[in-house]
Structures are given as structure tokens and as C-alpha cells.
N, C-alpha and C. Protein backbone atom coordinates (compact mmCIF):
# COMPACT_ATOMS: atom_id res chain seq x y z
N UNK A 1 -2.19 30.21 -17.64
CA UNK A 1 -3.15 29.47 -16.84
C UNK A 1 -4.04 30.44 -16.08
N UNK A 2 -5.29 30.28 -15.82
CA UNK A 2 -6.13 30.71 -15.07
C UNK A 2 -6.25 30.48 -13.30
N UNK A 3 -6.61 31.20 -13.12
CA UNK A 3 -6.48 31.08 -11.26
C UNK A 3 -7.21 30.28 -10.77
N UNK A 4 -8.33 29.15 -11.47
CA UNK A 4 -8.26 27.96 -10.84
C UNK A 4 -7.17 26.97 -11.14
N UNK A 5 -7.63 27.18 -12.10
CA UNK A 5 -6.17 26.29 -12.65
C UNK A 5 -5.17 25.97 -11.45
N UNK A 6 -4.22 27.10 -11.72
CA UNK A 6 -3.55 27.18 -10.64
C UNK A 6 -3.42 26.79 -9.10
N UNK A 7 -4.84 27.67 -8.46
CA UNK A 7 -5.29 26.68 -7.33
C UNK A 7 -5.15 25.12 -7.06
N UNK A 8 -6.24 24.26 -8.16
CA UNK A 8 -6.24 23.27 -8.35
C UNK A 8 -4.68 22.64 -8.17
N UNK A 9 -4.03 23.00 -9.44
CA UNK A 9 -2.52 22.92 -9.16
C UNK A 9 -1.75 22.71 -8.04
N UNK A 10 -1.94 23.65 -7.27
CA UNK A 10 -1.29 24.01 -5.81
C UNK A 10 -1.79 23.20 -4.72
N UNK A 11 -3.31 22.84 -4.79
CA UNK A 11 -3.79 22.48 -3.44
C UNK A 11 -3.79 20.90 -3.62
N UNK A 12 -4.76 20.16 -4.78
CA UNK A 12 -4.94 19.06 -5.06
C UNK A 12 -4.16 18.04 -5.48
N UNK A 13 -2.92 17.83 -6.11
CA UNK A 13 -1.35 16.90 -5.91
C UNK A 13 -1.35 16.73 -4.56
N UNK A 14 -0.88 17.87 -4.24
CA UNK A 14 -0.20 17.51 -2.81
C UNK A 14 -0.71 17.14 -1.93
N UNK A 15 -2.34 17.39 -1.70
CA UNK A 15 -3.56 17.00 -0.97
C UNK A 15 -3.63 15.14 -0.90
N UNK A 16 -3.42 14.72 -2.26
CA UNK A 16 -3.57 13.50 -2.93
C UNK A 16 -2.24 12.83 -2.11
N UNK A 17 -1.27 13.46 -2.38
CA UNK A 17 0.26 12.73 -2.13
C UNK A 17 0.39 12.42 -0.72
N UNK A 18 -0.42 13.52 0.36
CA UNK A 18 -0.06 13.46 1.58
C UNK A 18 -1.15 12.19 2.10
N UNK A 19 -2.77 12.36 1.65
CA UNK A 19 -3.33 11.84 1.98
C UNK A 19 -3.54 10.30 1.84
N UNK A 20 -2.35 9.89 0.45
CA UNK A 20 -2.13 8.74 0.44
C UNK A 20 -1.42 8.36 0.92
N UNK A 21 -0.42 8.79 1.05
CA UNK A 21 0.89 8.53 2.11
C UNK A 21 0.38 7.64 3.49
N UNK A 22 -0.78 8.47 3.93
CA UNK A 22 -1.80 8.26 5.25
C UNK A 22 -2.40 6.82 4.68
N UNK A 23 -2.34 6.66 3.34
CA UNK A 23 -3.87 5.54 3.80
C UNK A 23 -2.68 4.45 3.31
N UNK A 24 -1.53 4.68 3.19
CA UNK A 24 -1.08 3.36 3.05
C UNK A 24 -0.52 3.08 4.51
N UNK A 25 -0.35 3.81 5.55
CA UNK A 25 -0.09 3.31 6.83
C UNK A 25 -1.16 2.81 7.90
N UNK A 26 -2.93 3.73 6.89
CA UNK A 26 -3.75 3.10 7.58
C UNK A 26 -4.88 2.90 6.20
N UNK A 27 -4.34 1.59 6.20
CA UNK A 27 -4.92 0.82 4.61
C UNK A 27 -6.70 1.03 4.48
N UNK A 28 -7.15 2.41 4.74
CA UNK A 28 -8.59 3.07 4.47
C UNK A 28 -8.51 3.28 2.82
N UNK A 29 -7.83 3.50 2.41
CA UNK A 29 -7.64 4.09 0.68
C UNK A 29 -6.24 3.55 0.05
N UNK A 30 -6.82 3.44 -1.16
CA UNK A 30 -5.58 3.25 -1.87
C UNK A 30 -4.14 4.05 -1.86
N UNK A 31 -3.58 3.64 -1.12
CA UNK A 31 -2.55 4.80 -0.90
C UNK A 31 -1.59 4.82 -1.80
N UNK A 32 -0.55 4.04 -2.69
CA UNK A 32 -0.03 4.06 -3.52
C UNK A 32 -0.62 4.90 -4.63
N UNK A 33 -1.89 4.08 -4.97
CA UNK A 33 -2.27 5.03 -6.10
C UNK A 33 -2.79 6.13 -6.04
N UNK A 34 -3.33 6.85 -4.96
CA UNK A 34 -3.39 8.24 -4.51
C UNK A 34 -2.08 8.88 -5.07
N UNK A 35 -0.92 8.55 -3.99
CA UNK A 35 0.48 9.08 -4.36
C UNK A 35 0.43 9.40 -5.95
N UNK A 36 0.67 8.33 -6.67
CA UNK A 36 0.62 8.69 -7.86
C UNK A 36 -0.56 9.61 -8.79
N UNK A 37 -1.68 9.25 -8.39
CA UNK A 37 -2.33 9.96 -8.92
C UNK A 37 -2.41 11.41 -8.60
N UNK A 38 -1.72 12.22 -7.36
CA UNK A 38 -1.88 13.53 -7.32
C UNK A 38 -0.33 13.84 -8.20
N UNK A 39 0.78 12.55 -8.30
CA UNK A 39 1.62 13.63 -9.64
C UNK A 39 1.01 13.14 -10.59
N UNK A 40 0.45 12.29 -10.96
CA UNK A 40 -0.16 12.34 -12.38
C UNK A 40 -1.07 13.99 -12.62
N UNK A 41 -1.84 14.54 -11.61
CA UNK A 41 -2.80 15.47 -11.90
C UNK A 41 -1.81 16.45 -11.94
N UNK A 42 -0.69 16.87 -11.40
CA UNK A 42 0.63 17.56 -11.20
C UNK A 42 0.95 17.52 -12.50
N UNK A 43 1.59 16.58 -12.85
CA UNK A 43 2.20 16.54 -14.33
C UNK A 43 1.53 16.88 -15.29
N UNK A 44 -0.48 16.82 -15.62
CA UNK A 44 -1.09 17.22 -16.32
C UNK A 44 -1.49 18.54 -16.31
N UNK A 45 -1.47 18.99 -15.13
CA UNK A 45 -1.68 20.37 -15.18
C UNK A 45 -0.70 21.05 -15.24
N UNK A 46 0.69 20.83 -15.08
CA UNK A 46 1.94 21.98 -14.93
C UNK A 46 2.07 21.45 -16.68
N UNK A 47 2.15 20.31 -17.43
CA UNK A 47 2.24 20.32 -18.74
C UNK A 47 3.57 20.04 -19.49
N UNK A 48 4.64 20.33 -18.66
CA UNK A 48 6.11 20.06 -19.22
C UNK A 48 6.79 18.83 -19.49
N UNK A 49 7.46 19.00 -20.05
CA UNK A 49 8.28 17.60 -20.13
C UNK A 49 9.26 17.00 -18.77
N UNK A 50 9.19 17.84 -18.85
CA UNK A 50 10.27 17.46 -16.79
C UNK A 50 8.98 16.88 -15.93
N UNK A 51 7.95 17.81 -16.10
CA UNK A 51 6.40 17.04 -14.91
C UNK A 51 6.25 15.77 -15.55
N UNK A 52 6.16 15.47 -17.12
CA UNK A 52 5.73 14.22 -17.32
C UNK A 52 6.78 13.29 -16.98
N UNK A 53 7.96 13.43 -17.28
CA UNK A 53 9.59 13.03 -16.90
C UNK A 53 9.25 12.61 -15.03
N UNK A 54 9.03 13.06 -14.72
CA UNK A 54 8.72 12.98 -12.82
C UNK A 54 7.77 11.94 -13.11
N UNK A 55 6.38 12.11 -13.98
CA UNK A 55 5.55 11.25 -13.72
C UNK A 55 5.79 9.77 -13.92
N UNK A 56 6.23 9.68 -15.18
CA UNK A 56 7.07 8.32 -15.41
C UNK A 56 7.96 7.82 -14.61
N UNK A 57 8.78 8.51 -14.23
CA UNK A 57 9.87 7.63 -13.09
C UNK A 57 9.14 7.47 -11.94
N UNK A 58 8.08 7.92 -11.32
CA UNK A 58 7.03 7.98 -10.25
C UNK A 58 6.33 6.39 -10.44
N UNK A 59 6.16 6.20 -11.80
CA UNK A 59 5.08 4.89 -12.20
C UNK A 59 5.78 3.87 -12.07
N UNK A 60 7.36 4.01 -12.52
CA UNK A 60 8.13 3.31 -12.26
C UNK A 60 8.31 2.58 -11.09
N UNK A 61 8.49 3.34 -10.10
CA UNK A 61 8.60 2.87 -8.88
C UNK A 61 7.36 2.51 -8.15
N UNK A 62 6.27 3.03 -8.56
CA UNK A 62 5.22 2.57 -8.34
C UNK A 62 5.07 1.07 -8.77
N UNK A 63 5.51 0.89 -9.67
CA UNK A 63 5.63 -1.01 -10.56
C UNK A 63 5.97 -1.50 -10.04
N UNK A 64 7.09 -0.87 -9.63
CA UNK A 64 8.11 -1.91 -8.70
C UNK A 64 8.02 -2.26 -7.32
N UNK A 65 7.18 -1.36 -6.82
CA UNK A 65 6.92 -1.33 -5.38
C UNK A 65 5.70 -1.84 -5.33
N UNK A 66 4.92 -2.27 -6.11
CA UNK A 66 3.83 -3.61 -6.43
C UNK A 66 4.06 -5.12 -6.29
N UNK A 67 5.16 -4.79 -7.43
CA UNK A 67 5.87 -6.07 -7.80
C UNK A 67 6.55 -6.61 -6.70
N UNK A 68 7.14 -5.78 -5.84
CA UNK A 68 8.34 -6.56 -4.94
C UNK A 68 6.96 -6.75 -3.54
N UNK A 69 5.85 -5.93 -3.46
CA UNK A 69 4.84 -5.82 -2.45
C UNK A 69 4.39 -7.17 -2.51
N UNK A 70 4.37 -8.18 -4.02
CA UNK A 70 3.76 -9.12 -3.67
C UNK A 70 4.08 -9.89 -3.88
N UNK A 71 5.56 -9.83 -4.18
CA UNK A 71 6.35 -11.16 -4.23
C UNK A 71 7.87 -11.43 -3.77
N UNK A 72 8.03 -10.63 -2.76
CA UNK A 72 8.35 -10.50 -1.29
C UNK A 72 8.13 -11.34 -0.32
N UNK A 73 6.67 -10.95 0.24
CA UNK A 73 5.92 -11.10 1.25
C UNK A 73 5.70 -12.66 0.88
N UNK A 74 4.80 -12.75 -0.46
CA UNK A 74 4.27 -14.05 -0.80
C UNK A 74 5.58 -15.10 -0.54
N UNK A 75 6.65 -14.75 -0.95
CA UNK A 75 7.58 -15.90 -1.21
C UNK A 75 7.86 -16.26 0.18
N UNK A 76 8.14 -15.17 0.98
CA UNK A 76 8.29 -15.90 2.98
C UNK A 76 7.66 -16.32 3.64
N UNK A 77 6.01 -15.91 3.09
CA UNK A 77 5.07 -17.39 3.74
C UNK A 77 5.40 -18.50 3.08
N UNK A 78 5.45 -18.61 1.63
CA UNK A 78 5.32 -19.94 1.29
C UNK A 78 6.19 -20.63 2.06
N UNK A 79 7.67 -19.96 1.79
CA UNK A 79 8.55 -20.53 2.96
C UNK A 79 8.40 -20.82 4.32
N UNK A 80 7.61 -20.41 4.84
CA UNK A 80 7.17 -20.54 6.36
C UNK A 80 6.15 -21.54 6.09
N UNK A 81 5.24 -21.73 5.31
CA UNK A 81 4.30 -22.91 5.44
C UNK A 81 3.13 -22.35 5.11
N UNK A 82 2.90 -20.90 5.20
CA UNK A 82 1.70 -20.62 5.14
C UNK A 82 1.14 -20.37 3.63
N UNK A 83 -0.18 -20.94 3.77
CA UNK A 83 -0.96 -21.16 2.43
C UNK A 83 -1.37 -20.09 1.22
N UNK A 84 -1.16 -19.89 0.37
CA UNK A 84 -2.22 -18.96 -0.19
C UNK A 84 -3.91 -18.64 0.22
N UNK A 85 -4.38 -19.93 0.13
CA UNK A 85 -5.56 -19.96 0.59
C UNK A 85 -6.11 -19.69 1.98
N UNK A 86 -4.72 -19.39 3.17
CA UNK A 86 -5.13 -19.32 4.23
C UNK A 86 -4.82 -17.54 3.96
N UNK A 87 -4.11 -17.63 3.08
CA UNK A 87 -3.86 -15.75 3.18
C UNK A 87 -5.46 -15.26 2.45
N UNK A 88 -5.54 -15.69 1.55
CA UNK A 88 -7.58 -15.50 1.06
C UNK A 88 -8.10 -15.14 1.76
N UNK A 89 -8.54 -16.26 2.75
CA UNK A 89 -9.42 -16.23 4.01
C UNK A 89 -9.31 -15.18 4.89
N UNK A 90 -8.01 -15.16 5.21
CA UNK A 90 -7.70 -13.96 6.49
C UNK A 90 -8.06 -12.42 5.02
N UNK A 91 -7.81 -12.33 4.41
CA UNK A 91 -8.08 -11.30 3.84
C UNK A 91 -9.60 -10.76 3.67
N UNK A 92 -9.92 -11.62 3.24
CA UNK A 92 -11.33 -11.80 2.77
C UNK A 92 -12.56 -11.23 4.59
N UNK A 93 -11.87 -12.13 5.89
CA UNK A 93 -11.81 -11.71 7.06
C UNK A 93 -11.61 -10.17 7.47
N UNK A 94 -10.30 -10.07 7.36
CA UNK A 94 -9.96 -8.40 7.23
C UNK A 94 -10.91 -7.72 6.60
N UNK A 95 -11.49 -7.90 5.64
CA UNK A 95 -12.67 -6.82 4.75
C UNK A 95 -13.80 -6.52 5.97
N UNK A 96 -14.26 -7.98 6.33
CA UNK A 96 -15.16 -7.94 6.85
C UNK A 96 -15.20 -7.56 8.23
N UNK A 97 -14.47 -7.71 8.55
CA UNK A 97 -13.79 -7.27 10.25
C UNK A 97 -13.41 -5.71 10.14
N UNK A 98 -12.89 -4.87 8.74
CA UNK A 98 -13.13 -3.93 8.79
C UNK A 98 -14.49 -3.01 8.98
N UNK A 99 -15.60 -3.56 8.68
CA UNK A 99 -16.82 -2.89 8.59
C UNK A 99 -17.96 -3.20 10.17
N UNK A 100 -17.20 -4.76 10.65
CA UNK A 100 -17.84 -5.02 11.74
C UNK A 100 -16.95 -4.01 12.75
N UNK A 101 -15.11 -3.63 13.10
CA UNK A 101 -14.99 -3.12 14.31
C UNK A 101 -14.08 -1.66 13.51
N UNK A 102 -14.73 -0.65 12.74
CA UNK A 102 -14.08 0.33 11.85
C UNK A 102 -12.76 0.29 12.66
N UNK A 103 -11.52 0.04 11.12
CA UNK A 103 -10.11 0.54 11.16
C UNK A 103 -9.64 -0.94 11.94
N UNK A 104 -9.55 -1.42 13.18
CA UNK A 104 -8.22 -1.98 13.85
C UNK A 104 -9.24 -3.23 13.57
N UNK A 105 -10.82 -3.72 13.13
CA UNK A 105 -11.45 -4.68 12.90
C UNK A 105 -10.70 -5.39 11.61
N UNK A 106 -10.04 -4.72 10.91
CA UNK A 106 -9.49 -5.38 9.75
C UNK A 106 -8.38 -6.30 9.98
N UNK A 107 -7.39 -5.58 11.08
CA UNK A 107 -6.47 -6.45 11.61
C UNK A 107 -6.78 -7.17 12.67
N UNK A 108 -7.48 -7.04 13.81
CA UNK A 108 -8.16 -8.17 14.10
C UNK A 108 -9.02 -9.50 13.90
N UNK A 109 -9.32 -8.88 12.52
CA UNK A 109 -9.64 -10.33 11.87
C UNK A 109 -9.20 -11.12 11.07
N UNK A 110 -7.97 -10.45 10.37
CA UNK A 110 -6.98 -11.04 9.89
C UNK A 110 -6.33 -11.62 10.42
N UNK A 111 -5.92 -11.28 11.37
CA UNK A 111 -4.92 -12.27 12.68
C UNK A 111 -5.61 -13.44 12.57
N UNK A 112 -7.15 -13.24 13.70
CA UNK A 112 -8.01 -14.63 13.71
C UNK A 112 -8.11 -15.08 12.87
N UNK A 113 -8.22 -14.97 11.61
CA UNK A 113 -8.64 -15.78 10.21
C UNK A 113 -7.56 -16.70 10.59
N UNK A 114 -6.23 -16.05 9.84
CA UNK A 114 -5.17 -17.13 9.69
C UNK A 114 -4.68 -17.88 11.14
N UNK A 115 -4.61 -17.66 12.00
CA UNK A 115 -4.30 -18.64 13.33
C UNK A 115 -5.64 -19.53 13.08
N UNK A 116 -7.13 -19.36 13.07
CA UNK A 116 -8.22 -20.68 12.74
C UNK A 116 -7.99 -21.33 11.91
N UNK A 117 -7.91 -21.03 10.42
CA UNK A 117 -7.53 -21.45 9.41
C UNK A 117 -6.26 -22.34 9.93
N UNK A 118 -4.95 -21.84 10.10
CA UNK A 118 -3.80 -22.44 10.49
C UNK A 118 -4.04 -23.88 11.28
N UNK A 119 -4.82 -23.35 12.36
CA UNK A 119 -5.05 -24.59 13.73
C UNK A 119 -6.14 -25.73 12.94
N UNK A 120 -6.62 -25.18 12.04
CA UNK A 120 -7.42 -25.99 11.52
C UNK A 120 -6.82 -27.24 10.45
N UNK A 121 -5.93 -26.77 9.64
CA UNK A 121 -5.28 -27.33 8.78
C UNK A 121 -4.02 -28.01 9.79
N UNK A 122 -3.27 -27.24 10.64
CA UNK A 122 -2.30 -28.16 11.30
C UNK A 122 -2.43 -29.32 12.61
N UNK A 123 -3.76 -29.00 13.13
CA UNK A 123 -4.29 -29.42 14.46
C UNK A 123 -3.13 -29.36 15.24
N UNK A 124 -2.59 -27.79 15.65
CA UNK A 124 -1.01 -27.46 16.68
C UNK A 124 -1.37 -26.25 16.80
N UNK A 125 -1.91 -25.99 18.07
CA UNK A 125 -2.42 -24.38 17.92
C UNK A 125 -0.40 -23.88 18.17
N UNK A 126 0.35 -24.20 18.69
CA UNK A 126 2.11 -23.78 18.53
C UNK A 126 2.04 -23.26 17.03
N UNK A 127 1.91 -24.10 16.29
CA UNK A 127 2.72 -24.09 14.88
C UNK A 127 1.52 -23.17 14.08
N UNK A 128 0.27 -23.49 14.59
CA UNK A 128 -0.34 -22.13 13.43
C UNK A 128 -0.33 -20.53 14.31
N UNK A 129 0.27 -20.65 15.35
CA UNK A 129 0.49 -19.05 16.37
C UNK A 129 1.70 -18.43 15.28
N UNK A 130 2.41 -19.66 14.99
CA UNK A 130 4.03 -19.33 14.44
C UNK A 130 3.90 -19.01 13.37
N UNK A 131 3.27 -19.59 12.58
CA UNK A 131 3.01 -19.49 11.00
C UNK A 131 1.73 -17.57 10.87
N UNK A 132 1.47 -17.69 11.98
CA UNK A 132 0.60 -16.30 12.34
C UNK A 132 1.49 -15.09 12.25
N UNK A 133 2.38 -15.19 13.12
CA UNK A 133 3.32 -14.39 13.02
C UNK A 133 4.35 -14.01 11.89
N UNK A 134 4.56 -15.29 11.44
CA UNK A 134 5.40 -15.24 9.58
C UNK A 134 4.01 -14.53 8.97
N UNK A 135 2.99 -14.62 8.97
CA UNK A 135 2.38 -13.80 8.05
C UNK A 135 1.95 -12.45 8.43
N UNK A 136 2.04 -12.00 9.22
CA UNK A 136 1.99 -10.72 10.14
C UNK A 136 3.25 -10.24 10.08
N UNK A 137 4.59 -10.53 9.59
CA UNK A 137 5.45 -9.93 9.52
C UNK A 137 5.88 -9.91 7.76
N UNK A 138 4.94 -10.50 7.42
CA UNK A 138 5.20 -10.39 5.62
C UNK A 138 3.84 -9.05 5.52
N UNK A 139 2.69 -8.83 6.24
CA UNK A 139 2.05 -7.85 6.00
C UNK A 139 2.89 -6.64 6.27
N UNK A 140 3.38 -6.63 6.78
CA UNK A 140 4.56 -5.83 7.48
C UNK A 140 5.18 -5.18 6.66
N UNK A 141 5.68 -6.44 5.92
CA UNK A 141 7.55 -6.12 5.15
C UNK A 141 5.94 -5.06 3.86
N UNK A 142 5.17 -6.13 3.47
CA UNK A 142 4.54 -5.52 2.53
C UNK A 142 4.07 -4.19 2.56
N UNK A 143 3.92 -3.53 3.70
CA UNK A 143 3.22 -2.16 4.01
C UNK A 143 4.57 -1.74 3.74
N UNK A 144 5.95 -2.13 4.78
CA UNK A 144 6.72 -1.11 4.17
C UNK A 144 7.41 -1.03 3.06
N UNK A 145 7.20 -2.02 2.02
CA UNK A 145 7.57 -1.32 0.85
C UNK A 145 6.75 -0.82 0.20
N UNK A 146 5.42 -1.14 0.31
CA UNK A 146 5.14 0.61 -0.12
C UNK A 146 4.93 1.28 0.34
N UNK A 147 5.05 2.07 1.93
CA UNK A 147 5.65 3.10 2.06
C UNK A 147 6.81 3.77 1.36
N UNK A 148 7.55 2.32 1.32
CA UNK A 148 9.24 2.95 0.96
C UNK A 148 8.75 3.74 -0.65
N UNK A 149 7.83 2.76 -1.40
CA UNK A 149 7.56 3.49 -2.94
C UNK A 149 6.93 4.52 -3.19
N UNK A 150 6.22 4.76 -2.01
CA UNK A 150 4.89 6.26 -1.80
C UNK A 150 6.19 6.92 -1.34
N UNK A 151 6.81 7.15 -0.89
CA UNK A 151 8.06 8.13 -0.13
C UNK A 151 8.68 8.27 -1.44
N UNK A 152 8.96 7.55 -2.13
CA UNK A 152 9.89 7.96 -3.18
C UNK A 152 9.31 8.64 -4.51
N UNK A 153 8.14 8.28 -4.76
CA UNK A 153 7.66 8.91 -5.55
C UNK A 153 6.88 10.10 -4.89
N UNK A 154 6.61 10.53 -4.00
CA UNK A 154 6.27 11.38 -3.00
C UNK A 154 7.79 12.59 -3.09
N UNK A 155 9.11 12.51 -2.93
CA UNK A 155 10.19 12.55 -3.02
C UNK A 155 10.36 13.21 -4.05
N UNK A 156 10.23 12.45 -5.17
CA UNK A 156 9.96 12.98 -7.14
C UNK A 156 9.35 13.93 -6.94
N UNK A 157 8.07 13.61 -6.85
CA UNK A 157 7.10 15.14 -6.68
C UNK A 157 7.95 16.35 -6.79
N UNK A 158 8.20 16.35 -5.26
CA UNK A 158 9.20 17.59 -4.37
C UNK A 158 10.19 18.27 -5.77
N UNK A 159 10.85 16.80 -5.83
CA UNK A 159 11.53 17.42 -6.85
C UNK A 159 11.42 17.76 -7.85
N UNK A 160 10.38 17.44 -8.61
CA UNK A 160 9.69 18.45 -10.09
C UNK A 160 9.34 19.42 -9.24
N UNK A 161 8.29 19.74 -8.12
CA UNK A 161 7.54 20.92 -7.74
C UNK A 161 9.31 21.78 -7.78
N UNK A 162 9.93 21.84 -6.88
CA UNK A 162 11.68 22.75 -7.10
C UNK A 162 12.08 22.79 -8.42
N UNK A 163 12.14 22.07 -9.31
CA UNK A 163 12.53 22.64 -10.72
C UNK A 163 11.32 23.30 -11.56
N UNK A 164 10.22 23.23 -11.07
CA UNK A 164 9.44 23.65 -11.99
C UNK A 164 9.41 25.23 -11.63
């Protein structure tokens, strides 16, 4: 390999891994797929069968930490009462509340979405505060599992970078 190569190698994975790590606790960037994508660039540039071996079990858990991200969360609102369509709204809110108050505008308008929405559909400002909170604690559970899946495939990394 050549000494960019290498560089590249050294600086840009791990650049990727850390910096996604960051945006899945502050949902600015795709943080999952950051994670993965700096061992994917890892695994393509180191070239071995153990890096691609890391990369695959990395995707793995990446699947899974999708999969359980959204059907987790989804299944304890439904149980709580709260709508799909009220989760839309507040989302759709959050976008826009991100660009009106940068970073904490996203969750401030997500909150408000779903408590209006809620009070609107239940006429009980009690019961849509409550149903506010079941969905504020499923955003929750949802951030931390994927943290928990960025950590683990974050984790992998480490451990191809030591055997390699």
C-alpha cells in the first residue's frame, strides 16, 4: 500500500465511527450508518478476509438494531394509544423545528406536535400529556438501541483494527 492509502486507512474509519457514534446521540447525521460505513471503508481498504468477516457481522447488527429500532418503540405506542399518524406529524414537526430552533428545535417540536395532535384527537389535555410521554420514552428506548448497535459494531471495529 501507498502512504495515502494508509493515511486514509488510519484517519477516515475511525473519523466516521466516532463521528457517528455522535450523531446518533445528537440525531444531526446518520449515525448508524456512518458507524458502518467507516468499517465498510476499513474493510475495503485493509482487504482481508477477517476485515470483510468484521464487516459482515457489523451489518448484521446493524439489521438488527434497525429492526428492533422500529419495532420496539412502534409496538409500545401502539400499546399506549398513540397513533402512527400522530408519530408522522410530530416527526414531520421535528424536521421542521429542527431548521426553525437548530439542534433542541427538533425536539421541541416533536413534543408539541404529538401533545396537539394527541389533545386534538382525545379532547383530555391529561391523557394526550400521558400518551406524550409513552412516545418520548419509545424515542428513547429507540435512540438507545442504536446506540447499543453503533457501540457494538463500533466494538468489532476495535477488534479487527487488534487482529489486523
Amino acid at each position: 500500500m501507498d502512504g495515502l492509502t494508509d493515511d486514509v486507512r488510519l484517519v477516515v474509519p475511525p473519523l466516521l465511527v466516532v463521528v457517528g457514534l455522535l450523531g446518533i446521540v445528537v440525531p444531526v447525521l446518520p449515525g448508524l450508518l456512518m458507524v458502518l460505513g467507516g468499517v465498510l471503508l476499513w474493510a475495503a481498504l485493509t482487504g482481508t478476509p477477517l476485515a470483510w468477516g468484521i464487516f459482515v457481522a457489523a451489518l448484521v447488527v446493524a439489521v438488527a438494531g434497525y429492526a428492533l429500532q422500529y419495532l420496539l418503540p412502534g409496538r409500545r405506542m401502539k400499546e399506549r394509544g398513540v397513533g402512527s399518524s400522530t408519530l408522522l406529524l410530530a416527526v414531520l414537526a421535528g424536521i421542521v423545528g429542527f431548521f426553525v430552533i437548530p439542534v433542541v428545535g427538533a425536539f421541541v417540536f416533536f413534543v408539541a406536535a404529538i401533545f396537539l395532535v394527541e389533545s386534538g384527537r382525545t379532547r383530555d389535555r391529561a391523557m394526550a400529556w400521558t400518551r406524550t410521554k409513552h412516545a418520548m420514552l419509545a424515542v428513547a428506548q429507540s435512540v438507545g438501541i442504536e446506540l447499543v448497535a453503533g457501540l457494538l459494531i463500533a466494538g468489532l471495529y476495535v477488534v479487527g483494527l487488534v487482529l489486523t
